[in-house]
N, C-alpha and C. Protein backbone atom coordinates (compact mmCIF):
# COMPACT_ATOMS: atom_id res chain seq x y z
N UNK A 1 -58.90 69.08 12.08
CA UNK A 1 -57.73 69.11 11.23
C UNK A 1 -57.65 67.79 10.44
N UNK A 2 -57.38 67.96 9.16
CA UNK A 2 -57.60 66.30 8.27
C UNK A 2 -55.89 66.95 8.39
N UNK A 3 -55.68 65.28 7.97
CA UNK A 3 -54.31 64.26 7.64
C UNK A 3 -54.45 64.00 6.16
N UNK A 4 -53.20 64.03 6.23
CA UNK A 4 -52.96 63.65 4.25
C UNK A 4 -52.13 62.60 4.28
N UNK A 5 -52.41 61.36 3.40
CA UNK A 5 -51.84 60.80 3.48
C UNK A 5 -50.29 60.92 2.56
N UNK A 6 -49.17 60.38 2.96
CA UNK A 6 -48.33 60.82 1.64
C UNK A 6 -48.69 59.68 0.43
N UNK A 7 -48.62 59.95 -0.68
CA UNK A 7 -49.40 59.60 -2.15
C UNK A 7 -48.21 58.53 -2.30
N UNK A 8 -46.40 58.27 -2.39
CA UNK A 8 -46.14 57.47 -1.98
C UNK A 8 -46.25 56.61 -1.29
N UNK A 9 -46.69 56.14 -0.17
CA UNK A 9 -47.47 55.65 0.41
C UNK A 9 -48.46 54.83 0.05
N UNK A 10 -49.57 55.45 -0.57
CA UNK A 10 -50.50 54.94 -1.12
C UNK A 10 -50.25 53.92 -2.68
N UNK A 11 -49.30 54.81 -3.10
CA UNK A 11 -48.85 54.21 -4.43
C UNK A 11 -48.38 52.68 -3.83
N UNK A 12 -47.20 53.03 -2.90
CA UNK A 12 -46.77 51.77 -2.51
C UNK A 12 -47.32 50.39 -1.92
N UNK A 13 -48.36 51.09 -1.54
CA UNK A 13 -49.41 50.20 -0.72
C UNK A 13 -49.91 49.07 -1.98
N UNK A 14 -50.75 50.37 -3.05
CA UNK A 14 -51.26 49.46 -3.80
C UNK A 14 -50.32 48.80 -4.88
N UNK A 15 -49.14 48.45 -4.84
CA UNK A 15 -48.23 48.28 -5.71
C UNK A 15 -48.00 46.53 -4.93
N UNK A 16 -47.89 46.89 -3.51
CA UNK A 16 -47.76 45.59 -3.01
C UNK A 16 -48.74 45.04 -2.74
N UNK A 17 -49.72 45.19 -3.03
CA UNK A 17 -51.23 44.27 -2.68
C UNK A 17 -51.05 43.96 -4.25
N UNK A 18 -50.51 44.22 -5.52
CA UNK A 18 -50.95 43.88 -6.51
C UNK A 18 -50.12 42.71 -6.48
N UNK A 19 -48.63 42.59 -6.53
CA UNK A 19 -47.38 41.55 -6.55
C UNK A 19 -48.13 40.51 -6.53
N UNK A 20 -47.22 39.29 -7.08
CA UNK A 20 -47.87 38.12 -7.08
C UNK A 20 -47.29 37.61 -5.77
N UNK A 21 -47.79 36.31 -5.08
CA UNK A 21 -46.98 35.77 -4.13
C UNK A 21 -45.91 35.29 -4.44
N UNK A 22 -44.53 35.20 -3.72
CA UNK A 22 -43.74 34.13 -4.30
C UNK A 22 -43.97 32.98 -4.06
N UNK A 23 -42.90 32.01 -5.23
CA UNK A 23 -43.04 31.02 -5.43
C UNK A 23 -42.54 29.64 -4.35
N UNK A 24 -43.31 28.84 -4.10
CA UNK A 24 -42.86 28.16 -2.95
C UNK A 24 -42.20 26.92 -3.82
N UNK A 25 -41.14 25.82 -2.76
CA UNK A 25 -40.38 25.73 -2.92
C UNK A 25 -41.02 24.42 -2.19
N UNK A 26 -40.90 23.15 -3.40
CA UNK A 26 -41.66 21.94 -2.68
C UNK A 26 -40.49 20.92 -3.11
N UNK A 27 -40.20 20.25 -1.40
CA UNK A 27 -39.27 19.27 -1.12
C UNK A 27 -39.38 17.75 -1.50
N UNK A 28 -39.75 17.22 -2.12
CA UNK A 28 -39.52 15.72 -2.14
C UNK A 28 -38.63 14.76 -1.16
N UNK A 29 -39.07 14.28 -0.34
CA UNK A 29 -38.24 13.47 0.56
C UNK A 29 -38.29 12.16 0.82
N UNK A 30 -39.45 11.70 0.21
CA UNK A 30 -39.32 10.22 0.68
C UNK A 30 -39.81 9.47 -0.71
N UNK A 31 -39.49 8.14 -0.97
CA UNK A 31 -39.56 7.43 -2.06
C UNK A 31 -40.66 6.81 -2.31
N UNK A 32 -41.96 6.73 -1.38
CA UNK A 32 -43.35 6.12 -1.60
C UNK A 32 -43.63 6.93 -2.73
N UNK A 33 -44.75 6.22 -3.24
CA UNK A 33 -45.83 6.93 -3.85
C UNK A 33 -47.07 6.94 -3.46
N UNK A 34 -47.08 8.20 -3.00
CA UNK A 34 -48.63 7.97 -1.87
C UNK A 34 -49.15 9.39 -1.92
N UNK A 35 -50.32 9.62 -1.59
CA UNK A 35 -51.14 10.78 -1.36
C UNK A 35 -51.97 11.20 -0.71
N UNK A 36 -51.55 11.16 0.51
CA UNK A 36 -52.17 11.45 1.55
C UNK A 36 -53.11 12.51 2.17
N UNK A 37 -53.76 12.87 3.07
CA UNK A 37 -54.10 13.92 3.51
C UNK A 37 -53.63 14.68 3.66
N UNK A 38 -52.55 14.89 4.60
CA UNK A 38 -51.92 15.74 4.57
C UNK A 38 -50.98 16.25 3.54
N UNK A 39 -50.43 15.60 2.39
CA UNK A 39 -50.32 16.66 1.15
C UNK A 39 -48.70 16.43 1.61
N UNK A 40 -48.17 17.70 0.76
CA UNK A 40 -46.86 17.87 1.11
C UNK A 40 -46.32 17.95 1.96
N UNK A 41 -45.97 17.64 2.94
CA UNK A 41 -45.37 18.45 4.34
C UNK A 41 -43.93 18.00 4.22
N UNK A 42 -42.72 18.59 5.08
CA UNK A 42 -41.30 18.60 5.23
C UNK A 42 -41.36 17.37 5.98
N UNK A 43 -40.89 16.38 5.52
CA UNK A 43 -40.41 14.59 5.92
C UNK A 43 -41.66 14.18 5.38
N UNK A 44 -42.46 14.34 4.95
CA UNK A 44 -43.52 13.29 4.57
C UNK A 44 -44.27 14.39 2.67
N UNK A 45 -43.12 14.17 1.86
CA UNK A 45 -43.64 14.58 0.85
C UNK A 45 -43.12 13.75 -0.54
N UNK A 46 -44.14 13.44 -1.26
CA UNK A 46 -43.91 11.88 -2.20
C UNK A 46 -43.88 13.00 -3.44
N UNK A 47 -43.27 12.42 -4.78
CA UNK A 47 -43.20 13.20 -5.96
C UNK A 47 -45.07 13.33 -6.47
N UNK A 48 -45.57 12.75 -6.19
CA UNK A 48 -47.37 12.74 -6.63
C UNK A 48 -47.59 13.72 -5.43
N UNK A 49 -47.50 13.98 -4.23
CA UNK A 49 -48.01 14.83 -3.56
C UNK A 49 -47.51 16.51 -3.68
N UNK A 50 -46.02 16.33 -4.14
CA UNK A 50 -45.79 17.71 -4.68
C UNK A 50 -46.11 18.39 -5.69
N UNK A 51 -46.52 17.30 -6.84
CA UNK A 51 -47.37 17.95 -7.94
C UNK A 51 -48.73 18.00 -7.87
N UNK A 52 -49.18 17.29 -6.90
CA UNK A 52 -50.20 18.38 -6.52
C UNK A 52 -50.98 19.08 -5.91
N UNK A 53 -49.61 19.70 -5.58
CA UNK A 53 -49.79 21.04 -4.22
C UNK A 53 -48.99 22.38 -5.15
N UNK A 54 -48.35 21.56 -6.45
CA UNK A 54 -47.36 22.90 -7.01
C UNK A 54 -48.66 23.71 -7.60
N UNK A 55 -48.27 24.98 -7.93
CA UNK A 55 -48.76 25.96 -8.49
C UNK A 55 -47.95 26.63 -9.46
N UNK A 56 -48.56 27.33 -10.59
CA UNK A 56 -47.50 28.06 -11.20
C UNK A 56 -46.56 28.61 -10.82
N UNK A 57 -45.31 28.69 -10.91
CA UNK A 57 -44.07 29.26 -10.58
C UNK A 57 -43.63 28.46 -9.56
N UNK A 58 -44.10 27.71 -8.74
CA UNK A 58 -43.51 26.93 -7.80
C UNK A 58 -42.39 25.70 -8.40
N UNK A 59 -41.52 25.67 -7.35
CA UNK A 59 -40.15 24.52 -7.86
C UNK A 59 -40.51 23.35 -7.30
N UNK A 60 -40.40 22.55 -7.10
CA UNK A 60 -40.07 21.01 -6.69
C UNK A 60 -38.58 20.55 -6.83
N UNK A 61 -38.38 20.40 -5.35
CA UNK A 61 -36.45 20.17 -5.20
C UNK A 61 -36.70 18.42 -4.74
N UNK A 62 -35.72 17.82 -4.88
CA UNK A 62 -35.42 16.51 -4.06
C UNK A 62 -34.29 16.40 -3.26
N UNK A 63 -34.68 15.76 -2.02
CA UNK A 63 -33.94 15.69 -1.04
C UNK A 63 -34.10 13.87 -0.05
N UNK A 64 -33.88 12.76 -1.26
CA UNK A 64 -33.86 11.71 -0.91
C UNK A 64 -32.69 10.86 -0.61
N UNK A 65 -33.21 9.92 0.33
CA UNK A 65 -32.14 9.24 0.80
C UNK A 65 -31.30 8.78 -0.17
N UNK A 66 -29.62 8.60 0.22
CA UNK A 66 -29.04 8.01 -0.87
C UNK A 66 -28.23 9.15 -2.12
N UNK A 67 -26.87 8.54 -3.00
CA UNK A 67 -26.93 9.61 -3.45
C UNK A 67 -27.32 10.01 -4.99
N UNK A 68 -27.48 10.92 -4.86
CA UNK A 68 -28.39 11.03 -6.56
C UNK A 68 -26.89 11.05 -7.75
N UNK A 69 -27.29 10.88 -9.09
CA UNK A 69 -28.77 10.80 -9.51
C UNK A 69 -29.44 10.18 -8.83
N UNK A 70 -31.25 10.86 -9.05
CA UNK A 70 -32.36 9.66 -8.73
C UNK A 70 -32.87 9.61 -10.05
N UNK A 71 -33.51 8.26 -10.40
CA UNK A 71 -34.20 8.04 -11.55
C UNK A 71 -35.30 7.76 -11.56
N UNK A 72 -36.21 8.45 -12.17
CA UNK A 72 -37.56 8.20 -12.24
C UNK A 72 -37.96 7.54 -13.45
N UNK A 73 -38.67 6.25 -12.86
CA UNK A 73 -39.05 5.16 -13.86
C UNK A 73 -41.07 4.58 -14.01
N UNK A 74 -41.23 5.59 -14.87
CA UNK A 74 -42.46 5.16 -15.48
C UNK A 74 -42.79 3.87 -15.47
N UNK A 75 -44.23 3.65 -14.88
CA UNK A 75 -44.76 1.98 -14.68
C UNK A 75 -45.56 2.23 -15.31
N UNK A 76 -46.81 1.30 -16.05
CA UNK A 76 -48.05 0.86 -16.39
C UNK A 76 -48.73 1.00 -15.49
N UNK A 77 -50.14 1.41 -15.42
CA UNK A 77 -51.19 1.05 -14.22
C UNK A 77 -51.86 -0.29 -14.86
């Protein structure tokens, strides 16, 4: 005896394998500027390490000590 699958089902299947992922949601927390190995992580993520770990559609939030505004001030290398 064969099984059928229902065609909803299938539609749906391949509808969600197509979706894009959502977009993740990168924290800024501490005021170094550093870039470490480990990259972004929650308590140890610098504004240079979240840009670049972002991806298209991804946000970058801040969550630093102190209260904002924060100002970001361009240096010379």
């Amino acid at each position: 005896m064969r099984r059928s699958i229902p065609w909803a089902l299938v539609v749906g299947l391949c509808l969600t394998a197509l979706s894009p992922a959502p977009a993740a949601i990168l924290t800024v927390d501490i005021l170094a500027d550093e870039n470490d190995v480990a990259g972004c992580v929650p308590g140890d993520c610098s504004l240079r390490e979240a840009i670049n770990a972002a991806a298209d559609a991804d946000e970058i939030e801040f969550a630093l000590p102190g209260a904002a505004p924060w100002t970001i001030r361009l240096r010379g290398s």
